[in-house]
PDB file of N, CA and C in Angstrom:
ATOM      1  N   UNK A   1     -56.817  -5.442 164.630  1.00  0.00           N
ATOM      2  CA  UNK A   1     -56.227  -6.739 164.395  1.00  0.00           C
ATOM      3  C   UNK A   1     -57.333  -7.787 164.444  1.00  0.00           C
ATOM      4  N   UNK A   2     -57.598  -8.658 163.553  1.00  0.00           N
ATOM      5  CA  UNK A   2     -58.384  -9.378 163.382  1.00  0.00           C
ATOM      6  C   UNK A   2     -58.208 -10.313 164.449  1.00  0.00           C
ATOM      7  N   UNK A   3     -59.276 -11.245 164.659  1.00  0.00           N
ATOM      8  CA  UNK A   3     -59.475 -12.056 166.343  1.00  0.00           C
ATOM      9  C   UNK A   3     -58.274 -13.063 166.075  1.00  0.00           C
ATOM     10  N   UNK A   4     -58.128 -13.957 164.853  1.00  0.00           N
ATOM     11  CA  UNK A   4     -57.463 -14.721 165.285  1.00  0.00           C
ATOM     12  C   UNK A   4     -55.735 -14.987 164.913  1.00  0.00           C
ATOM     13  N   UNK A   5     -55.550 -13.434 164.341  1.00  0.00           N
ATOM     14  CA  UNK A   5     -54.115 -13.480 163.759  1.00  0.00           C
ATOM     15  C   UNK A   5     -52.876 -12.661 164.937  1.00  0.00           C
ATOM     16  N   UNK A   6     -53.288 -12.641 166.410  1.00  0.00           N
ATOM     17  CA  UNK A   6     -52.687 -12.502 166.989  1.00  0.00           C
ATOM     18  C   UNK A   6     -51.375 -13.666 167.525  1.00  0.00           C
ATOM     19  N   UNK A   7     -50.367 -13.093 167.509  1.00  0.00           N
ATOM     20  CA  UNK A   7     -48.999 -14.143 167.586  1.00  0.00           C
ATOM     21  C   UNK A   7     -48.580 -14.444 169.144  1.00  0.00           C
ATOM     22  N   UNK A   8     -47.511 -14.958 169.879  1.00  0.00           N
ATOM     23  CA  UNK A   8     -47.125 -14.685 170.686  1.00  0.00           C
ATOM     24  C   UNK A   8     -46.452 -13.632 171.073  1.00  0.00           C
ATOM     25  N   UNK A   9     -45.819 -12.999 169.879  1.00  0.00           N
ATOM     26  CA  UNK A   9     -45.211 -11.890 169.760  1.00  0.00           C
ATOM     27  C   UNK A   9     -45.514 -10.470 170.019  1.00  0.00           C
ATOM     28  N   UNK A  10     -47.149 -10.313 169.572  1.00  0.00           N
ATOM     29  CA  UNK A  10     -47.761  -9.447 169.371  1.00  0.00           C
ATOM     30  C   UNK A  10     -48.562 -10.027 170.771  1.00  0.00           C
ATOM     31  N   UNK A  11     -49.070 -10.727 171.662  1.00  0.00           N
ATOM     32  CA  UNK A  11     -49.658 -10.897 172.782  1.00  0.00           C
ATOM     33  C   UNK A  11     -48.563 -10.532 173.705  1.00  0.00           C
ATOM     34  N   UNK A  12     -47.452 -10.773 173.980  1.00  0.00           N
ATOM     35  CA  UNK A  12     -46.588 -11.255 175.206  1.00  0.00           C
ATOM     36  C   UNK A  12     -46.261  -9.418 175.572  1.00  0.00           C
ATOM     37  N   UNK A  13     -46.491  -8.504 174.346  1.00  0.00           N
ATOM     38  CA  UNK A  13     -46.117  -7.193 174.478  1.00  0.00           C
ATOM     39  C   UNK A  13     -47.853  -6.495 175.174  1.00  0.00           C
ATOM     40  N   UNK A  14     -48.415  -6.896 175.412  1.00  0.00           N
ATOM     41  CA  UNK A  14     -49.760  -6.388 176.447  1.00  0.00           C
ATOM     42  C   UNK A  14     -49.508  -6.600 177.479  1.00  0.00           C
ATOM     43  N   UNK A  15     -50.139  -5.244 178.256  1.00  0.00           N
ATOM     44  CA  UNK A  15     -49.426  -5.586 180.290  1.00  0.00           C
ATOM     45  C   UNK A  15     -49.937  -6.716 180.572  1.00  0.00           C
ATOM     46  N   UNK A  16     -51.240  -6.857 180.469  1.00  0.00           N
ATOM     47  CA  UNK A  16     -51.515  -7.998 181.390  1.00  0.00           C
ATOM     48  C   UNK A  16     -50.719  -8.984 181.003  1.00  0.00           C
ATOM     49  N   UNK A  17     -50.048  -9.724 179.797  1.00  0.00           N
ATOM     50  CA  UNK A  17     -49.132 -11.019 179.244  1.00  0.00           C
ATOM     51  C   UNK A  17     -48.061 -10.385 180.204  1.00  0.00           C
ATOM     52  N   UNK A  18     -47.124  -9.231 179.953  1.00  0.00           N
ATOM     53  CA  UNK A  18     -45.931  -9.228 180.432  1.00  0.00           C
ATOM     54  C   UNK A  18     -45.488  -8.734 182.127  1.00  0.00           C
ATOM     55  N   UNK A  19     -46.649  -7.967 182.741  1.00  0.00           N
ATOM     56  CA  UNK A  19     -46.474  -7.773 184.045  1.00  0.00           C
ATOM     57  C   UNK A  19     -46.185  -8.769 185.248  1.00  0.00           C
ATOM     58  N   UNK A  20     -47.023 -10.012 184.700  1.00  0.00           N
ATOM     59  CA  UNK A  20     -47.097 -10.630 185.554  1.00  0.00           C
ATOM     60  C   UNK A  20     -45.469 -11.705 185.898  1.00  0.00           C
ATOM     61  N   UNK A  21     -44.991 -11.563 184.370  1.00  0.00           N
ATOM     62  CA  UNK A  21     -43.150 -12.146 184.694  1.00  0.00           C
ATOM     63  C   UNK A  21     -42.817 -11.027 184.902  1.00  0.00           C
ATOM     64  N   UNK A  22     -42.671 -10.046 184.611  1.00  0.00           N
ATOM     65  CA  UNK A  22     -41.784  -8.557 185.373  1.00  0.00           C
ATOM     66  C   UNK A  22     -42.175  -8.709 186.708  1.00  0.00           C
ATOM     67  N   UNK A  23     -42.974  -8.717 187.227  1.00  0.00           N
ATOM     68  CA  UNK A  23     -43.812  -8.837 188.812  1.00  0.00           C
ATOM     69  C   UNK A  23     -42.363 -10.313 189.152  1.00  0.00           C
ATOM     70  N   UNK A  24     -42.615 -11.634 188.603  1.00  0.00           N
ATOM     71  CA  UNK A  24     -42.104 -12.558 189.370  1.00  0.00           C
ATOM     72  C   UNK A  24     -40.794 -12.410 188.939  1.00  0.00           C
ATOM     73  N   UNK A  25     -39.769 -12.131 188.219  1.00  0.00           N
ATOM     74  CA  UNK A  25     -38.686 -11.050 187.827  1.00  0.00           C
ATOM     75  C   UNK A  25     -38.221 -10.818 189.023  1.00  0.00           C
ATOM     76  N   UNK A  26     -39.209  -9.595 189.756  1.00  0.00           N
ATOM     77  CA  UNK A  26     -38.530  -8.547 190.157  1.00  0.00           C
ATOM     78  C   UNK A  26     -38.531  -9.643 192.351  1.00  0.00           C
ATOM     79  N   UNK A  27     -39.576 -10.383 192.406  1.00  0.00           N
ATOM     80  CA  UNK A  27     -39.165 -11.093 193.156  1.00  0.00           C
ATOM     81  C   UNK A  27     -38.321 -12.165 193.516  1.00  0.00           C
ATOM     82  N   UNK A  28     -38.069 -12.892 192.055  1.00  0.00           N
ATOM     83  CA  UNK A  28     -36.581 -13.664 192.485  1.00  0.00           C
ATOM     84  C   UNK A  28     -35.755 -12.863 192.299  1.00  0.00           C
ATOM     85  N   UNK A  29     -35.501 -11.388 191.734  1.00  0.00           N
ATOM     86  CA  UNK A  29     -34.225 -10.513 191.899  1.00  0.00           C
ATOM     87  C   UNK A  29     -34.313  -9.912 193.703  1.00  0.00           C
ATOM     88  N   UNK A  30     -35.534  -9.644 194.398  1.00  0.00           N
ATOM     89  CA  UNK A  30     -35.475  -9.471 195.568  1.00  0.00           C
ATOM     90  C   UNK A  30     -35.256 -10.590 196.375  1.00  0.00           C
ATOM     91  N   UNK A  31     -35.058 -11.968 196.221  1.00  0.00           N
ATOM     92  CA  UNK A  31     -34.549 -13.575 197.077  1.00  0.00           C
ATOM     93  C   UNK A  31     -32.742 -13.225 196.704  1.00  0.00           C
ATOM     94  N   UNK A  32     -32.422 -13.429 195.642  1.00  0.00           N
ATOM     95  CA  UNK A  32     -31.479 -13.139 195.328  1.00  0.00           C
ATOM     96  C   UNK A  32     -30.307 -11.980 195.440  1.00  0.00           C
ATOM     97  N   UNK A  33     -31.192 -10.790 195.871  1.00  0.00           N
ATOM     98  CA  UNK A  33     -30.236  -9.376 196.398  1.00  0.00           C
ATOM     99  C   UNK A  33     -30.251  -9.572 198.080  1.00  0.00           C
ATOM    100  N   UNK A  34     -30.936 -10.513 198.479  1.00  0.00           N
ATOM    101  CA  UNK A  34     -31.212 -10.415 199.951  1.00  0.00           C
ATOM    102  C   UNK A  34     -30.012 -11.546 199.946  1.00  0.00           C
ATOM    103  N   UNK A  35     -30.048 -12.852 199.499  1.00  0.00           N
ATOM    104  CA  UNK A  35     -29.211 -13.742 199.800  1.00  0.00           C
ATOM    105  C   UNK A  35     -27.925 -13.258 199.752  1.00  0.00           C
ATOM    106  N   UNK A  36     -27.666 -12.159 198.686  1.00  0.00           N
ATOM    107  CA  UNK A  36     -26.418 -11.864 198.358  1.00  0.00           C
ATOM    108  C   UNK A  36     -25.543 -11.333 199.243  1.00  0.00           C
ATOM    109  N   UNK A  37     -26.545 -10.254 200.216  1.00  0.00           N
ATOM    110  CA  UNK A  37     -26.456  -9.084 200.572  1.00  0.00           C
ATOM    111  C   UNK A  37     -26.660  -9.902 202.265  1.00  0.00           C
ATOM    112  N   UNK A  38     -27.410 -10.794 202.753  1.00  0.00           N
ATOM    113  CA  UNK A  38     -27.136 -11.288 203.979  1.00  0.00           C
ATOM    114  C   UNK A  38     -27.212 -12.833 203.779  1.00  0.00           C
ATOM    115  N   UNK A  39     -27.106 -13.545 203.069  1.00  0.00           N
ATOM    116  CA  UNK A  39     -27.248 -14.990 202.991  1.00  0.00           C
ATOM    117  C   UNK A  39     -28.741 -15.458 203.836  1.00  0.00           C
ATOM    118  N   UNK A  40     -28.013 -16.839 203.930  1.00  0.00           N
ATOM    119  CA  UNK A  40     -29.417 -17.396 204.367  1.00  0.00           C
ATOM    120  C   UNK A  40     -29.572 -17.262 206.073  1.00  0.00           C
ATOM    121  N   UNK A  41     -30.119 -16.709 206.187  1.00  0.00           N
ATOM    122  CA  UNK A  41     -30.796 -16.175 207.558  1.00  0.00           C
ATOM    123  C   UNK A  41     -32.070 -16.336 208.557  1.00  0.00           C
ATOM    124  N   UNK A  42     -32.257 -17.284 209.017  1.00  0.00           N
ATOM    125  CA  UNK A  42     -33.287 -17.562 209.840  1.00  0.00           C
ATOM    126  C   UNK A  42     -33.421 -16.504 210.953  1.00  0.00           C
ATOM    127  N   UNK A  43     -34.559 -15.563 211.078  1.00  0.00           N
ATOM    128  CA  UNK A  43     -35.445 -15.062 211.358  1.00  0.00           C
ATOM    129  C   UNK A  43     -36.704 -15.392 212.379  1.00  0.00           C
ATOM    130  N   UNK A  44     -37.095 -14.778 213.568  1.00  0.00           N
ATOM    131  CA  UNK A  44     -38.419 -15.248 213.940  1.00  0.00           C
ATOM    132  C   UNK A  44     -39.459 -14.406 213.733  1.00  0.00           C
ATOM    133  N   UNK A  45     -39.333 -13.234 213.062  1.00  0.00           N
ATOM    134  CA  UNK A  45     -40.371 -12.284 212.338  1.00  0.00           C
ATOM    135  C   UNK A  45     -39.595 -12.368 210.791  1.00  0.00           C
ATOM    136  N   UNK A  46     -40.863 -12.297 210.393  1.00  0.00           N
ATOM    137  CA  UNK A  46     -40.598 -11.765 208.847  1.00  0.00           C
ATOM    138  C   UNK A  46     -40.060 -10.623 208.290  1.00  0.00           C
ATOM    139  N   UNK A  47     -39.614 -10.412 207.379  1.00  0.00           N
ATOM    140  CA  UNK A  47     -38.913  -9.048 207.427  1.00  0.00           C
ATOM    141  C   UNK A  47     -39.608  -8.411 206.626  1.00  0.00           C
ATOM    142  N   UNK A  48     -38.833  -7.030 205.629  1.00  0.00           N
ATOM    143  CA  UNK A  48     -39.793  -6.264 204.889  1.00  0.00           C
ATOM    144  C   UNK A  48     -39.658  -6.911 203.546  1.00  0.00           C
ATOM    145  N   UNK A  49     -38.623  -7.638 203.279  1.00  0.00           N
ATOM    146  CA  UNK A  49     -38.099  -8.700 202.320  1.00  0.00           C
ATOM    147  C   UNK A  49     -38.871  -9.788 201.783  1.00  0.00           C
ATOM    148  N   UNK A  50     -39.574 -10.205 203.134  1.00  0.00           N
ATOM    149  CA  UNK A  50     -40.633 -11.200 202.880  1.00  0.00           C
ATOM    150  C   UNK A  50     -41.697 -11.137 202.302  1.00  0.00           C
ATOM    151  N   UNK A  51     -42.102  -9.401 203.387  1.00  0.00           N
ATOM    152  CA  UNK A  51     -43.527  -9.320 202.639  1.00  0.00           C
ATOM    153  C   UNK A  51     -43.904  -8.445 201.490  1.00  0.00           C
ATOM    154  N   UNK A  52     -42.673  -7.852 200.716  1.00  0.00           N
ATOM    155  CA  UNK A  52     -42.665  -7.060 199.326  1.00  0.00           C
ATOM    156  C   UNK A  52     -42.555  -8.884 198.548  1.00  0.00           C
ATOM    157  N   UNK A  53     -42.137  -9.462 198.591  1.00  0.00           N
ATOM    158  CA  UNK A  53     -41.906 -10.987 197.662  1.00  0.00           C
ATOM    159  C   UNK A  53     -43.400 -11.365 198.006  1.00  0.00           C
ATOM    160  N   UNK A  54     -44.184 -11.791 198.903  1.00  0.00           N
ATOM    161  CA  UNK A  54     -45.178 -11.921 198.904  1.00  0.00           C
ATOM    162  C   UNK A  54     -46.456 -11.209 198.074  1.00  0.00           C
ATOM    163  N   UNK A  55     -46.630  -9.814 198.517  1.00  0.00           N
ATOM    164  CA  UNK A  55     -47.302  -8.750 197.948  1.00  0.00           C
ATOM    165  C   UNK A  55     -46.758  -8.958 196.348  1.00  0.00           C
ATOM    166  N   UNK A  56     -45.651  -9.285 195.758  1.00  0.00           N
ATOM    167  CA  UNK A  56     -45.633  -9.591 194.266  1.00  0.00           C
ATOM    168  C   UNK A  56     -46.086 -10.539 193.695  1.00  0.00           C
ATOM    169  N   UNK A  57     -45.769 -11.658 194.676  1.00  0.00           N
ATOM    170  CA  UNK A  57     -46.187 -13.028 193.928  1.00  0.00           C
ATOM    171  C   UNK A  57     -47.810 -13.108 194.329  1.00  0.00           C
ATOM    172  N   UNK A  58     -48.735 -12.818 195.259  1.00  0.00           N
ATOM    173  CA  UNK A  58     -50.064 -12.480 195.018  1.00  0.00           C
ATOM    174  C   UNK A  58     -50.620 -11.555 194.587  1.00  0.00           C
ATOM    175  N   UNK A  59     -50.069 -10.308 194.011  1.00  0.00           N
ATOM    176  CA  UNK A  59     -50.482  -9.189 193.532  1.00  0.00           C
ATOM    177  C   UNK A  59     -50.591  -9.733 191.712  1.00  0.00           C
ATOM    178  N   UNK A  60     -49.757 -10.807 191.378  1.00  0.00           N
ATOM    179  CA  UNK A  60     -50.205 -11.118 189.948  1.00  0.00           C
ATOM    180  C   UNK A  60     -51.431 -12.004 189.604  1.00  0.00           C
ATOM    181  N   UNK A  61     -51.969 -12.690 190.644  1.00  0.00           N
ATOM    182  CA  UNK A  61     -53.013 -13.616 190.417  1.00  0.00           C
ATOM    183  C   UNK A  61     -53.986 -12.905 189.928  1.00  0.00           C
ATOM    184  N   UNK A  62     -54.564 -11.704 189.951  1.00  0.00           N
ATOM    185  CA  UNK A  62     -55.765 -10.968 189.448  1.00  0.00           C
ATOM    186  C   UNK A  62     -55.194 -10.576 188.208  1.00  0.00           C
ATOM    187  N   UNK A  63     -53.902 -10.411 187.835  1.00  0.00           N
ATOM    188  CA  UNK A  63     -53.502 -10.021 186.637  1.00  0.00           C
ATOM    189  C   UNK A  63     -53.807 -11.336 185.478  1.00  0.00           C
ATOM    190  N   UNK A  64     -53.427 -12.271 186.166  1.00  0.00           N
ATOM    191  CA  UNK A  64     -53.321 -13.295 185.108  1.00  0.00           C
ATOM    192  C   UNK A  64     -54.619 -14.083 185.163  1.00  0.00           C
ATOM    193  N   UNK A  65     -55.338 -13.833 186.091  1.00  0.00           N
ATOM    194  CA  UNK A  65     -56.408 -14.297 185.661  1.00  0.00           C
ATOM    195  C   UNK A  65     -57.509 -13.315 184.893  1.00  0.00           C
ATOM    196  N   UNK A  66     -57.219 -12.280 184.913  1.00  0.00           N
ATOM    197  CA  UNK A  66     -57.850 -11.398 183.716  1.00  0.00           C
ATOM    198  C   UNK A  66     -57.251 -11.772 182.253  1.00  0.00           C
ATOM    199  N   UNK A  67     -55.775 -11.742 182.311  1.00  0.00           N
ATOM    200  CA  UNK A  67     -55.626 -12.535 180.961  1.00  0.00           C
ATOM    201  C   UNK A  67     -55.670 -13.554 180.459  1.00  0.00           C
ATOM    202  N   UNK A  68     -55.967 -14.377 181.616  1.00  0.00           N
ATOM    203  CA  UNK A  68     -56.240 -15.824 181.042  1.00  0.00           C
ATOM    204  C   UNK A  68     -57.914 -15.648 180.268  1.00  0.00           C
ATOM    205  N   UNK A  69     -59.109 -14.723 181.143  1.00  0.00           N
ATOM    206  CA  UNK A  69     -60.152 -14.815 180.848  1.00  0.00           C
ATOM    207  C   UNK A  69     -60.286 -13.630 179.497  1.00  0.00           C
ATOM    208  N   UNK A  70     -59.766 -12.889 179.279  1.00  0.00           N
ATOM    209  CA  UNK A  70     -59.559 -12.268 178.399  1.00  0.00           C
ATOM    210  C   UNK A  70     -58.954 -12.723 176.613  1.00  0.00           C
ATOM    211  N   UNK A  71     -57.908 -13.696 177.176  1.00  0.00           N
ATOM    212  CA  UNK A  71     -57.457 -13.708 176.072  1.00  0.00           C
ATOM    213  C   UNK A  71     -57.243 -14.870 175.570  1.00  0.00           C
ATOM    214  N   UNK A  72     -57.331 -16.187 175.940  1.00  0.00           N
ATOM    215  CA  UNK A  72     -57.380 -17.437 176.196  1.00  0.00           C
ATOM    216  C   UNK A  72     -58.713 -18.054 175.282  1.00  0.00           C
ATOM    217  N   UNK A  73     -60.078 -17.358 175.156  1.00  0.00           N
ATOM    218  CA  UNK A  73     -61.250 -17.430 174.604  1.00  0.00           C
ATOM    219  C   UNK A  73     -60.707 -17.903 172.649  1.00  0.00           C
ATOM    220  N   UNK A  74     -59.983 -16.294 172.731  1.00  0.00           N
ATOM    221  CA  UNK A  74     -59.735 -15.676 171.596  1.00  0.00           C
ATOM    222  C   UNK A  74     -58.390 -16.227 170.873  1.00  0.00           C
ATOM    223  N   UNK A  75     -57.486 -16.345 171.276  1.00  0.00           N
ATOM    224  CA  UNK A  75     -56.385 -16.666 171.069  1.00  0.00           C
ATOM    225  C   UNK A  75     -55.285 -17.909 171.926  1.00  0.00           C
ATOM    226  N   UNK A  76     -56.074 -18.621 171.525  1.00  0.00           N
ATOM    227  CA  UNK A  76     -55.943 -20.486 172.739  1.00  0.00           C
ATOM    228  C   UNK A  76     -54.355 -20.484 172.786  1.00  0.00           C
ATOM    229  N   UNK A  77     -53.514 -20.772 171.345  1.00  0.00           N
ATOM    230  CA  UNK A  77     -52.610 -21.058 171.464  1.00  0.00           C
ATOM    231  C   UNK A  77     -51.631 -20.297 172.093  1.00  0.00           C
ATOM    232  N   UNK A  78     -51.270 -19.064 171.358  1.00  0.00           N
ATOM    233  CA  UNK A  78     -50.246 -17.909 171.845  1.00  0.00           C
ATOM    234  C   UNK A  78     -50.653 -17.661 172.849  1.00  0.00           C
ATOM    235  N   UNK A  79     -51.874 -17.748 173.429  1.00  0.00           N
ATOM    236  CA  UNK A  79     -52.479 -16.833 175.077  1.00  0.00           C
ATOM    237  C   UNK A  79     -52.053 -18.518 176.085  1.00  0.00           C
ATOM    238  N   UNK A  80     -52.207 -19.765 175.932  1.00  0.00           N
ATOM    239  CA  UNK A  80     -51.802 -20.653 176.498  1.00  0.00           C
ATOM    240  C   UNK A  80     -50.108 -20.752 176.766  1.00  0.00           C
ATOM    241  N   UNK A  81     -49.701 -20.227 175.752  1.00  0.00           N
ATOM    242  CA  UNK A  81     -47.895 -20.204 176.133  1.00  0.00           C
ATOM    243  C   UNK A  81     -47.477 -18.980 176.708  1.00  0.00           C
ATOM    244  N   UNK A  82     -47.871 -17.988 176.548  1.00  0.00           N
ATOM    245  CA  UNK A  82     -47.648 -16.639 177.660  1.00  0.00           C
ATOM    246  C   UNK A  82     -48.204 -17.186 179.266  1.00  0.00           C
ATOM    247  N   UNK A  83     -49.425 -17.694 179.175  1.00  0.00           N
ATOM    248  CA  UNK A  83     -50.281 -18.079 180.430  1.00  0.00           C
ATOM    249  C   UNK A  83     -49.178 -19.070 181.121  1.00  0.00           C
ATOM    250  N   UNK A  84     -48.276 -19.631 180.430  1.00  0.00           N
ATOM    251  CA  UNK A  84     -47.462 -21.371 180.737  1.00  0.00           C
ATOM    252  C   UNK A  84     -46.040 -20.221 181.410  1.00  0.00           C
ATOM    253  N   UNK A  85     -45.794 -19.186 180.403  1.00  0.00           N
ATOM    254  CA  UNK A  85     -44.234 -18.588 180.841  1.00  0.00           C
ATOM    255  C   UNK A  85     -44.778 -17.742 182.266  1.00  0.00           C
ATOM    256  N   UNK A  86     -46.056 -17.211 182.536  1.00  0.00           N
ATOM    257  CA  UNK A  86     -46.314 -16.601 183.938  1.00  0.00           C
ATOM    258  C   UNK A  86     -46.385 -17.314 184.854  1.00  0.00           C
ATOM    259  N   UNK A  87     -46.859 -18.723 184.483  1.00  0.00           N
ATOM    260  CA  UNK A  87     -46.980 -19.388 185.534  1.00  0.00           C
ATOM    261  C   UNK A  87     -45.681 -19.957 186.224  1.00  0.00           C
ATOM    262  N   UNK A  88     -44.957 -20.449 185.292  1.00  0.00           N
ATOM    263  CA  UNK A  88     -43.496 -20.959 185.331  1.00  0.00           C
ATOM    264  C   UNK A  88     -42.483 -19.884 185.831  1.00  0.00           C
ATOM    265  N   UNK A  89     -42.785 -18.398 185.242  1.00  0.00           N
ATOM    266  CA  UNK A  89     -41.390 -17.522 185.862  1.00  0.00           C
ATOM    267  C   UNK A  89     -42.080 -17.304 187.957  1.00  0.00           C
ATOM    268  N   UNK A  90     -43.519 -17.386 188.238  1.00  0.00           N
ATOM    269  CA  UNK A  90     -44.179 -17.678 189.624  1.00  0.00           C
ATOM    270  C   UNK A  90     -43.660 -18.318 190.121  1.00  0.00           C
ATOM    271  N   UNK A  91     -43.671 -19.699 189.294  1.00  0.00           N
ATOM    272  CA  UNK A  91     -43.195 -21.301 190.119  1.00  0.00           C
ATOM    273  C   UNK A  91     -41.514 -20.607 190.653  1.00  0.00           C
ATOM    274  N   UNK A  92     -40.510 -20.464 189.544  1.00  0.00           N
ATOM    275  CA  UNK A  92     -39.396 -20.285 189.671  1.00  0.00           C
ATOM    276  C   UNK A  92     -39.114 -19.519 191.485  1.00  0.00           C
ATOM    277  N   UNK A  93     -39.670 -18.211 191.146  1.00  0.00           N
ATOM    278  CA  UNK A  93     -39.834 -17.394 192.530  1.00  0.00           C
ATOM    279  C   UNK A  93     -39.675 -17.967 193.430  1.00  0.00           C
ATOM    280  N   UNK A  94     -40.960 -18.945 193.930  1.00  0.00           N
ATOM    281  CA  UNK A  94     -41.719 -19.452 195.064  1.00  0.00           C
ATOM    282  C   UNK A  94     -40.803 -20.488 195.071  1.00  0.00           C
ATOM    283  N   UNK A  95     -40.356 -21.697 194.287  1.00  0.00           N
ATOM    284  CA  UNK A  95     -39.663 -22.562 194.248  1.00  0.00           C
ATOM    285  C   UNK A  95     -38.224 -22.165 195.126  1.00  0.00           C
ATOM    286  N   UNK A  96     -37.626 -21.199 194.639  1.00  0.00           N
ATOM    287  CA  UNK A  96     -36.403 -20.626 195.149  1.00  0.00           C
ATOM    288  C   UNK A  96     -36.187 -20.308 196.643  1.00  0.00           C
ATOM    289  N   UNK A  97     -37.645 -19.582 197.233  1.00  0.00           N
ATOM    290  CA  UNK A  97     -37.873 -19.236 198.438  1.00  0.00           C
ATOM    291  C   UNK A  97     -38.050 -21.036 199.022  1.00  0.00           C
ATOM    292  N   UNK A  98     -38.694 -21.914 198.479  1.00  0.00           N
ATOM    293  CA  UNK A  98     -38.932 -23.372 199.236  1.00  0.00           C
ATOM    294  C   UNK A  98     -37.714 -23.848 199.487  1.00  0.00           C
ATOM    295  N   UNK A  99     -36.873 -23.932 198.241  1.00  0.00           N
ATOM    296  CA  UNK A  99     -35.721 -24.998 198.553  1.00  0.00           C
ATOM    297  C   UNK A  99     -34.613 -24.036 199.315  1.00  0.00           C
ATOM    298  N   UNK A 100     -34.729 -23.171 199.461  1.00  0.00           N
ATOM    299  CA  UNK A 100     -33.616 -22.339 200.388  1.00  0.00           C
ATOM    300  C   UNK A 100     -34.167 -22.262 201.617  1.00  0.00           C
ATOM    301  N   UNK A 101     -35.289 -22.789 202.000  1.00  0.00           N
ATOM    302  CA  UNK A 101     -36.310 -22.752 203.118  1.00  0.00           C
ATOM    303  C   UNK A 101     -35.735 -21.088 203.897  1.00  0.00           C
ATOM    304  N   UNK A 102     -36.046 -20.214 203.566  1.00  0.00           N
ATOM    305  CA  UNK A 102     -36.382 -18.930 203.836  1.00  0.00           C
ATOM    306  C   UNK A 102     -37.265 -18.318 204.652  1.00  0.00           C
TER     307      UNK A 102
END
């Protein structure tokens, strides 16, 4: 594929574009099965809940910053709006855990 006829379409389907929202995915589905399943619950240890949501939402930063440096060079536009939906489905996560103060 030539350097600059890559789409969003054809980027967003490479792990590094799509792991990193499956990764923050699968942690607001773990805020959300916990709330469901015990509501909101104050705690004075963390649970195992906490630190699998944690371990996801920092386990993508090396992901996305390989694709930012990877693919961002080459393909500004489509690699800037995948880079915007990882960052944003992150925010969502972390956001969810703030305002429910968890």
């Amino acid at each position: 594929m030539a350097s600059g006829s890559m789409t969003f379409r054809t980027l967003i389907r490479q792990p590094s574009a799509f792991l990193p929202i499956a990764m923050s995915a699968a942690a607001l589905a773990l805020v959300v099965g916990f709330l469901a399943r015990y509501g909101i619950v104050r705690q004075a240890d963390e649970g195992a809940a906490a630190r699998v949501f944690q371990l996801l939402i920092v386990a993508q930063l090396p992901i996305i910053a390989f694709f930012a440096a990877r693919r961002l060079p080459a393909h500004t536009r489509p690699a800037a709006l995948v880079l915007a939906l990882q960052i944003g489905a992150a925010m969502l996560a972390v956001l969810t855990v703030l305002l429910l103060e968890m």
